[in-house]
Protein backbone atom coordinates (compact mmCIF):
# COMPACT_ATOMS: atom_id res chain seq x y z
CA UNK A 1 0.00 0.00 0.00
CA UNK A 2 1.44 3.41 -0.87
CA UNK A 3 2.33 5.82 2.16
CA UNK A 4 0.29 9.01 2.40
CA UNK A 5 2.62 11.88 1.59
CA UNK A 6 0.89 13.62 4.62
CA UNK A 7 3.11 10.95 6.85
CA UNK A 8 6.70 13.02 6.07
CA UNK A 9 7.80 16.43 7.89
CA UNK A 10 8.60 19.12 5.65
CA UNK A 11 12.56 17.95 5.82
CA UNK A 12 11.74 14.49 4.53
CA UNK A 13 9.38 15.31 1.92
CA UNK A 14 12.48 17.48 0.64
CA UNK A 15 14.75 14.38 1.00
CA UNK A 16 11.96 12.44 -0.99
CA UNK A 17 11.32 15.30 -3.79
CA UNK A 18 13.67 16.96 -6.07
CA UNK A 19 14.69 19.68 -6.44
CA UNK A 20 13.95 20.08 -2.28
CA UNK A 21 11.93 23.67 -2.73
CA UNK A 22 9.12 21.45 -4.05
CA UNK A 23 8.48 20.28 -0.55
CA UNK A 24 7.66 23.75 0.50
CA UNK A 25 4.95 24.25 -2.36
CA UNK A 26 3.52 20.44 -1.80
CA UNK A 27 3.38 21.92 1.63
CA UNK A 28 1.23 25.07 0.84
CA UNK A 29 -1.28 23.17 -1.40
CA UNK A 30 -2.28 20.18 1.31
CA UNK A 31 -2.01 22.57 4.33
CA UNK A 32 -3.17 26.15 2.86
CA UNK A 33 -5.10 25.43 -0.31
CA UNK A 34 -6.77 21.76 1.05
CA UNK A 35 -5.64 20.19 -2.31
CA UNK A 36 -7.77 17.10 -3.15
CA UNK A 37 -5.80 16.18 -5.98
CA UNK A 38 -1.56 16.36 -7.04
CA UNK A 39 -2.78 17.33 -10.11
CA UNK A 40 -4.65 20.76 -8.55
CA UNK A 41 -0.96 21.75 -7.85
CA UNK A 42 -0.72 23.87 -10.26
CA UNK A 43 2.79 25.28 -9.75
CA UNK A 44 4.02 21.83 -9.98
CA UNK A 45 5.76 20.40 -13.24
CA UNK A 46 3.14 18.11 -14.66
CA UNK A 47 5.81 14.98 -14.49
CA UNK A 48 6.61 15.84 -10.56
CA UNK A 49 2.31 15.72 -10.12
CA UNK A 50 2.42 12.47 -12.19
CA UNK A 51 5.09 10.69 -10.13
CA UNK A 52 3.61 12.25 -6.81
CA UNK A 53 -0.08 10.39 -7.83
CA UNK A 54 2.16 7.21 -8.34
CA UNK A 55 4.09 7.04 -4.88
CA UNK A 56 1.85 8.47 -2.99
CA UNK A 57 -2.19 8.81 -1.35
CA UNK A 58 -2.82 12.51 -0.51
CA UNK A 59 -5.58 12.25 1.74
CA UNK A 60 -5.72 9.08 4.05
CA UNK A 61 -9.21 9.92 4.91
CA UNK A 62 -12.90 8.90 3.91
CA UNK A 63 -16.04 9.99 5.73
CA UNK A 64 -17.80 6.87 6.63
CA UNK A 65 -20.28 9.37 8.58
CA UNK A 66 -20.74 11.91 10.79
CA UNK A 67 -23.37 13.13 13.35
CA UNK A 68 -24.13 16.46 14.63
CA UNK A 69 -24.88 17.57 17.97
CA UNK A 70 -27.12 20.47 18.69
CA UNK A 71 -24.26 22.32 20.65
CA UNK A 72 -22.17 22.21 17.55
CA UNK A 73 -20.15 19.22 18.19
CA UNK A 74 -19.81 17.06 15.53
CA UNK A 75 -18.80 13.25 15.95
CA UNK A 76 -16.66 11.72 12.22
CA UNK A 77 -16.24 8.31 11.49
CA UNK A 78 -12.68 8.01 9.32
CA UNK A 79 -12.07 4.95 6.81
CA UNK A 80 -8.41 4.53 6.36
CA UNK A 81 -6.90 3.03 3.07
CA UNK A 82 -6.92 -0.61 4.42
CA UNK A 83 -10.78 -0.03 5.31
CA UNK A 84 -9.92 -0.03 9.05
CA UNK A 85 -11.85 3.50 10.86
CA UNK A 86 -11.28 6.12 13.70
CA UNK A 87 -13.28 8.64 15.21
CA UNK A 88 -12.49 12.60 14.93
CA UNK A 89 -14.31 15.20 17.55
CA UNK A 90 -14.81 18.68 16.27
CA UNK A 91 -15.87 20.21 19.09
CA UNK A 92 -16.94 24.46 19.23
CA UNK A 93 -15.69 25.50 22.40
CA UNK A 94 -16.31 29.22 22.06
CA UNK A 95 -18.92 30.85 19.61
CA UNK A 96 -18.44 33.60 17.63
CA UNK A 97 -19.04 37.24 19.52
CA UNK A 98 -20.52 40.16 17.38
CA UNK A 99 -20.73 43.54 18.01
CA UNK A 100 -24.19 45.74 17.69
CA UNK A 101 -23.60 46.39 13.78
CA UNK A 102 -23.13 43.00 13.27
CA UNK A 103 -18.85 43.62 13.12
CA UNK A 104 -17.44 40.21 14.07
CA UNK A 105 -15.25 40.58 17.46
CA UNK A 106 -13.84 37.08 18.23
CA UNK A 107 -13.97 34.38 15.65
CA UNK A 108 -15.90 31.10 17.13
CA UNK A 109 -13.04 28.80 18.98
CA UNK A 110 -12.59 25.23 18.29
CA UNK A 111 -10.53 22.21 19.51
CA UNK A 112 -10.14 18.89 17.32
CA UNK A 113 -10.32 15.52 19.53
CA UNK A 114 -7.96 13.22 17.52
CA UNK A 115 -7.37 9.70 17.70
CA UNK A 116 -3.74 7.93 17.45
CA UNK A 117 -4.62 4.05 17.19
CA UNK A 118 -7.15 1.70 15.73
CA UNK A 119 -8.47 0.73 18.91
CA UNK A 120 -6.29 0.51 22.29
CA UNK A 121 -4.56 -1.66 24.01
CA UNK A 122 -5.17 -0.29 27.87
CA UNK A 123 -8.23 -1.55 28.17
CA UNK A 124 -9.59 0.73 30.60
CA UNK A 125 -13.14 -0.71 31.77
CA UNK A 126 -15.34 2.61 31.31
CA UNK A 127 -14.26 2.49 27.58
CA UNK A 128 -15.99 1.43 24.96
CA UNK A 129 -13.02 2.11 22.75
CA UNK A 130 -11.63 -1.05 25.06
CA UNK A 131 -13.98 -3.31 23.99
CA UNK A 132 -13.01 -3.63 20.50
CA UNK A 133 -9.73 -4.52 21.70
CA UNK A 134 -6.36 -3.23 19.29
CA UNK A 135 -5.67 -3.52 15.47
CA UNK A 136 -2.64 -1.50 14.68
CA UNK A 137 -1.19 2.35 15.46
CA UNK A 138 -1.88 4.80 13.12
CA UNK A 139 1.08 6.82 10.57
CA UNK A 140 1.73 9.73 10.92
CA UNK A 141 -0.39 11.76 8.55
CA UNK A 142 -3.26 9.28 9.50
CA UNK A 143 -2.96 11.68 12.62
CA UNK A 144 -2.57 14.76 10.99
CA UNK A 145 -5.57 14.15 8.36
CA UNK A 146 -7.97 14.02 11.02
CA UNK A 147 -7.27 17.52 11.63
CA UNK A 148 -7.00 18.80 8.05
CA UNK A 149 -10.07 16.94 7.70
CA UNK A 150 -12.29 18.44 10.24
CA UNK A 151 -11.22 21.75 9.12
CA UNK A 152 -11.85 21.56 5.61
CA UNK A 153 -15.06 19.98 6.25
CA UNK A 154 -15.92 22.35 8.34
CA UNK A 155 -14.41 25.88 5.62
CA UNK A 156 -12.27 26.60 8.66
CA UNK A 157 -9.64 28.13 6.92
CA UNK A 158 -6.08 27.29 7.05
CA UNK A 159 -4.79 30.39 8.53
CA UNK A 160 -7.98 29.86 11.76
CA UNK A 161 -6.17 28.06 14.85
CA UNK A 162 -7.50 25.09 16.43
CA UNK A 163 -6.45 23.26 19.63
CA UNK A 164 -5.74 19.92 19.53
CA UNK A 165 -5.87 16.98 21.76
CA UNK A 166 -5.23 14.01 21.27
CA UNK A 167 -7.67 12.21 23.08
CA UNK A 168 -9.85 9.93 21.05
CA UNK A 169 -9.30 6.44 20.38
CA UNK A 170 -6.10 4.94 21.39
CA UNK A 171 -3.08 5.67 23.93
CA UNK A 172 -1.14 8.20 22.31
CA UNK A 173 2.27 7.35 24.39
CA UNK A 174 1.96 4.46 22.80
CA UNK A 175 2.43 5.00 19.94
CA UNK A 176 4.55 7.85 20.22
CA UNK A 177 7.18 7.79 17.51
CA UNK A 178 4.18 8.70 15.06
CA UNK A 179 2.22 11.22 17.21
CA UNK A 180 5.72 12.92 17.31
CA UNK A 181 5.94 13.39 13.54
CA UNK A 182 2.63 14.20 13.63
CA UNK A 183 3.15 17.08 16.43
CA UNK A 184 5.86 18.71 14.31
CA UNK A 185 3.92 18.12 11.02
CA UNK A 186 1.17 19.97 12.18
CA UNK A 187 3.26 22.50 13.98
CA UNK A 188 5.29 23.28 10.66
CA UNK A 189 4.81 27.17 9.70
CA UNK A 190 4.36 25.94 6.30
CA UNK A 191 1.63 24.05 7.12
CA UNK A 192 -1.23 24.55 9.49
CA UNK A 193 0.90 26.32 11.94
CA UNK A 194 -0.61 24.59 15.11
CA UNK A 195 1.97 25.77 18.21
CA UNK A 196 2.93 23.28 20.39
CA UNK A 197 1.32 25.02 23.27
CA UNK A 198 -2.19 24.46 21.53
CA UNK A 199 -1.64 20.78 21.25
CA UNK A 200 -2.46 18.20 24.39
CA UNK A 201 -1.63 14.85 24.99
CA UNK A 202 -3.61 12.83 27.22
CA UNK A 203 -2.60 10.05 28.51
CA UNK A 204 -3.51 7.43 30.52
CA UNK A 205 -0.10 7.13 32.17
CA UNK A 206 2.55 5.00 30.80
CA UNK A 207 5.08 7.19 33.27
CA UNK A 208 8.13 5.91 30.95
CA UNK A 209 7.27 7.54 28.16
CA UNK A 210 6.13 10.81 29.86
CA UNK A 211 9.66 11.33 30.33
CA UNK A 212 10.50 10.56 26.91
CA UNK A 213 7.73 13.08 25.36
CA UNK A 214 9.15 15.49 27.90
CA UNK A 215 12.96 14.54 26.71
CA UNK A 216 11.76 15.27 23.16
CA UNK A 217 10.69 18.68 23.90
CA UNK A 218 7.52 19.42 21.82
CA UNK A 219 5.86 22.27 23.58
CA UNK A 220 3.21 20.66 23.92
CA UNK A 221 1.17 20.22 27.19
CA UNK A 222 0.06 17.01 28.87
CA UNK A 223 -3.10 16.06 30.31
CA UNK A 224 -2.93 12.74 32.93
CA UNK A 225 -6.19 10.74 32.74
CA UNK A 226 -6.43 10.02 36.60
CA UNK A 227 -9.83 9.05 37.50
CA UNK A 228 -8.96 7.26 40.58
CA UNK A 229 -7.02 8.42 43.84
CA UNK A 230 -6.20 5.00 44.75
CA UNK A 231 -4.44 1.98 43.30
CA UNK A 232 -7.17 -0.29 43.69
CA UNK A 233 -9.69 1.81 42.13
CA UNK A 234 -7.34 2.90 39.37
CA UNK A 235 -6.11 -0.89 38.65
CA UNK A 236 -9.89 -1.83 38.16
CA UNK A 237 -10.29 1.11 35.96
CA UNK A 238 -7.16 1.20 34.21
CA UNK A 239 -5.70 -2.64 34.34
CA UNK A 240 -2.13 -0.70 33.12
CA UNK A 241 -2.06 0.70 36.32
CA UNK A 242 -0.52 -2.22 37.37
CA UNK A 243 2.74 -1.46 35.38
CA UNK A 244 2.23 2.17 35.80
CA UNK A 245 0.88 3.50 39.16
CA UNK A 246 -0.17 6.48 40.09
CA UNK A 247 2.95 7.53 42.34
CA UNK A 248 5.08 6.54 39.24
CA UNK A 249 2.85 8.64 37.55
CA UNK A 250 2.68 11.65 39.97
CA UNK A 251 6.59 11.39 39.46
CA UNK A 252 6.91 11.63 35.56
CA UNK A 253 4.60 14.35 36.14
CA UNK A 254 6.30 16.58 38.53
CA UNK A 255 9.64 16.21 35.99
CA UNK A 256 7.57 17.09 32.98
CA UNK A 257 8.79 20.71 31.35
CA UNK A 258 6.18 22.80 31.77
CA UNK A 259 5.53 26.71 30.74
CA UNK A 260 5.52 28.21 33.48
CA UNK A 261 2.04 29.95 32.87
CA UNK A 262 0.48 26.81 32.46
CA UNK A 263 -1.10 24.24 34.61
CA UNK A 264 -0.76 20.24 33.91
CA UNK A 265 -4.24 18.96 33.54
CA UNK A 266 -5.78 16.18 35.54
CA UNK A 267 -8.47 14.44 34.11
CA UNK A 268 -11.10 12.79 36.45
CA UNK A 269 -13.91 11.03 35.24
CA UNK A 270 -16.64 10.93 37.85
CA UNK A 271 -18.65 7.38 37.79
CA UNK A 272 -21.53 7.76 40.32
CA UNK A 273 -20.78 5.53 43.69
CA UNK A 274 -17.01 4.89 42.28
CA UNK A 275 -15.22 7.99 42.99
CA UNK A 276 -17.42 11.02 43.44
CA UNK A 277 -17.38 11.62 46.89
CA UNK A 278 -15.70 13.57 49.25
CA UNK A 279 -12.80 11.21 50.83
CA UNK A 280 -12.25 11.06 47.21
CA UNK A 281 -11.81 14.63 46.69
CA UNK A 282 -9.63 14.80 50.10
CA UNK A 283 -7.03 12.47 49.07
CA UNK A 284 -6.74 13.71 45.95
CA UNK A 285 -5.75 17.25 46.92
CA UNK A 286 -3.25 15.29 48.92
CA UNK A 287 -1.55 14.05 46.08
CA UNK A 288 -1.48 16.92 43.59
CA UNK A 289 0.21 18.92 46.75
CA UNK A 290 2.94 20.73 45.35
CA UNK A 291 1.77 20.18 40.98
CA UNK A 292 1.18 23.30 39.31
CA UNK A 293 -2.61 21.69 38.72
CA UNK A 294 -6.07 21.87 36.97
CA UNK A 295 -8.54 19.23 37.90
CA UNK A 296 -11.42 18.72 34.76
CA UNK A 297 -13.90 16.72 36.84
CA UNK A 298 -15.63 14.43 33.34
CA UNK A 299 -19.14 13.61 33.50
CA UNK A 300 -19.06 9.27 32.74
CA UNK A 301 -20.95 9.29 29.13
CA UNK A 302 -23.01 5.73 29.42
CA UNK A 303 -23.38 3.85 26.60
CA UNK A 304 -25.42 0.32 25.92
CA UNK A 305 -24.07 -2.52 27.99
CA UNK A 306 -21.57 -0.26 30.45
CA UNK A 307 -21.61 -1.13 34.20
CA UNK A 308 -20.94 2.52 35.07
CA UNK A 309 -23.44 5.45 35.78
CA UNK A 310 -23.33 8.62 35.48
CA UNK A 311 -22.89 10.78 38.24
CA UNK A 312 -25.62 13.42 39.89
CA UNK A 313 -25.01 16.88 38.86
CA UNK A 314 -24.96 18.23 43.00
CA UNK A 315 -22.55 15.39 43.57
CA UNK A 316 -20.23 16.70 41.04
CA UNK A 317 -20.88 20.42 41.99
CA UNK A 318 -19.76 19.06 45.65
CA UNK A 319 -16.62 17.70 44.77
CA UNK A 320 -15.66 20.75 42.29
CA UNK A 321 -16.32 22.51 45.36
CA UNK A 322 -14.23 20.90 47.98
CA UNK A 323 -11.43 21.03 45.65
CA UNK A 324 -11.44 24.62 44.88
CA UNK A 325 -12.13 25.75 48.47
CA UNK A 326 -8.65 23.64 49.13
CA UNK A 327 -6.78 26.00 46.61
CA UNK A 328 -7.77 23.52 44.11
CA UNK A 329 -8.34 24.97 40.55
CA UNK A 330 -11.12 22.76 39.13
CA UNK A 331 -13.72 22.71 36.42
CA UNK A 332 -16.59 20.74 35.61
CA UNK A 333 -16.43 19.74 31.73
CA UNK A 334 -19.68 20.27 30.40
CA UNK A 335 -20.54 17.56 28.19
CA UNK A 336 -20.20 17.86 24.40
CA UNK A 337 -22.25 16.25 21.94
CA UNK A 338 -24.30 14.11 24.50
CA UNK A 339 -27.28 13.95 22.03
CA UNK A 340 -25.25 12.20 19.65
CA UNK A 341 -22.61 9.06 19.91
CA UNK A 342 -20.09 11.33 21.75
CA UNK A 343 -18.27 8.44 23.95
CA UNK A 344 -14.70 7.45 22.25
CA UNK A 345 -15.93 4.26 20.47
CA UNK A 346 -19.86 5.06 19.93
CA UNK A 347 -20.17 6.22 16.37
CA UNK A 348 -17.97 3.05 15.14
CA UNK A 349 -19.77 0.36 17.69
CA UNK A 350 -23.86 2.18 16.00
CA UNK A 351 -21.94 2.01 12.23
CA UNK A 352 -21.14 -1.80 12.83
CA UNK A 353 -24.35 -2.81 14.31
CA UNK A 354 -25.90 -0.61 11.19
CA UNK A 355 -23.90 -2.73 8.52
């Protein structure tokens, strides 16, 4: 199968092209112009665009669907060249502010929820990513299509930021060679110009390779899917925490390079009776003493067949609470998308059962 040319950095594509200012212009047409064709690339020799077709696939990416939410949020299913899919978030975080005559002010704010494998091997038991177990990592510009993809789709125009974060399906430590690429692909100035300090990986917490991503220095930020205060709880959650536990974690964290205006961001997804209550909320101020930290306290998004709940809105507002009288900063995500099949997972599992 031929590689998508979207997989290669600017640097290799100039390696791979000759003469090496090509890469530059190939550069401008996928990333500025949303090319859907090497023969739209007009400024090309017509031989280059004819041996460019031959050795490589442009776009990665099919729509197999997509589903809108009334908030804005809408969920993509992606087909990949060997027929296998992912899910994409687009998710409006802001909306557009106007001024009396109609003048825009502030352009409408998005983030892109991307995913970095075909499936996942952690297996965490709220997931219904999980339950179709793992097929293979995804390339490079598998990762970076989702995001040109989204934004086309969506006439968000090249020069518009996003945020990113890689959050969908998958564990995006591991499979971190790729997501690298990807993170400098996509922060290229030649391309879509994404900084490093709008990208976030989230991670469930392979600790090892928090140090590495911190080693390679990115700029990007991290976000440390917690959900538990405890081992036991955390284990039964998140069977890797048995290779990975949370002090290792809380470790790799606190050696992380962070900007010094930013926070690292704790994830905590609240499943009613598990973890939502207050000795909860107690012990984890405990161990975040001393992190630069933001808690985002996740409503659990049921789906058919999970053994979870989800948790009572004063229960949440409690906790939240607790946390921020203790000098805690701490939000409540409002849930995106929860009309549609917004859990990681969802939109594939209803497309299968469809088929």
């Amino acid at each position: 199968m031929k590689p998508t040319i979207m997989d290669y950095t600017r640097d290799q594509l100039a390696d791979l092209v000759k003469p090496a200012f090509r890469a530059k212009q190939i550069f401008g047409w996928i990333y500025h112009s949303y090319a859907d064709s090497f023969e739209e690339m007009a400024n090309l020799p017509k031989a280059l665009r004819a041996e460019l077709a031959e050795r490589f696939i442009l776009n990665p990416l099919k729509i197999l669907r997509k589903e809108e939410a009334s908030d804005g949020t809408i969920k993509y299913l992606f087909e990949l060249p060997d027929g296998k899919t992912v899910e994409t978030v687009w998710l409006k975080m802001k909306e557009a502010q106007y001024d009396v005559e109609g003048k825009l002010l502030h352009e409408a704010k998005h983030t892109v929820c991307v995913s970095t494998q075909v499936g996942c091997k952690v297996g965490c038991s709220f997931c219904l990513t999980a339950k179709g177990g793992f097929t293979r990592d995804l390339t490079p510009g598998e990762i970076v299509a989702q995001v040109l993809a989204v934004k086309k789709d969506n006439a968000h125009a090249a020069n518009r930021r996003v945020n990113i974060v890689y959050m969908g399906m998958g564990e995006p430590l591991d499979n971190l060679d790729n997501l690298a690429a990807a993170i400098r692909i996509l922060k290229d100035e030649n391309g879509l110009a994404i900084s490093g300090k709008r990208q976030t990986v989230s991670t469930s917490g392979i600790s090892t390779r928090i140090d590495k991503l911190g080693q390679m220095d990115l700029g990007v930020h991290i976000a440390i899917s917690l959900h538990a205060v405890d081992d036991d709880l955390r284990t039964e959650l998140i069977p890797m925490n048995k290779a990975y536990n949370i002090a290792s974690i809380i470790e790799a964290v606190r050696r992380f390079p962070i900007d010094t205006r930013k926070r690292v961001m704790f994830e905590y997804l609240v499943i009613k009776g598990k973890n939502d209550d207050i000795a909860s909320a107690k012990k984890l101020i405990k161990l975040l003493q001393g992190i630069k930290a933001k808690v985002n306290l996740i409503y659990f998004n049921p789906y058919p067949g999970s053994d979870y709940q989800r948790p009572e809105r004063e229960d949440m507002v409690r906790f939240q609470q607790y946390l921020i009288d203790h000098g805690l900063l701490c939000t409540i995500r409002d849930s995106k998308g929860i009309d549609i099949s917004a859990a990681c997972g969802q939109l594939k599992e209803k497309t299968k059962e469809l088929a």
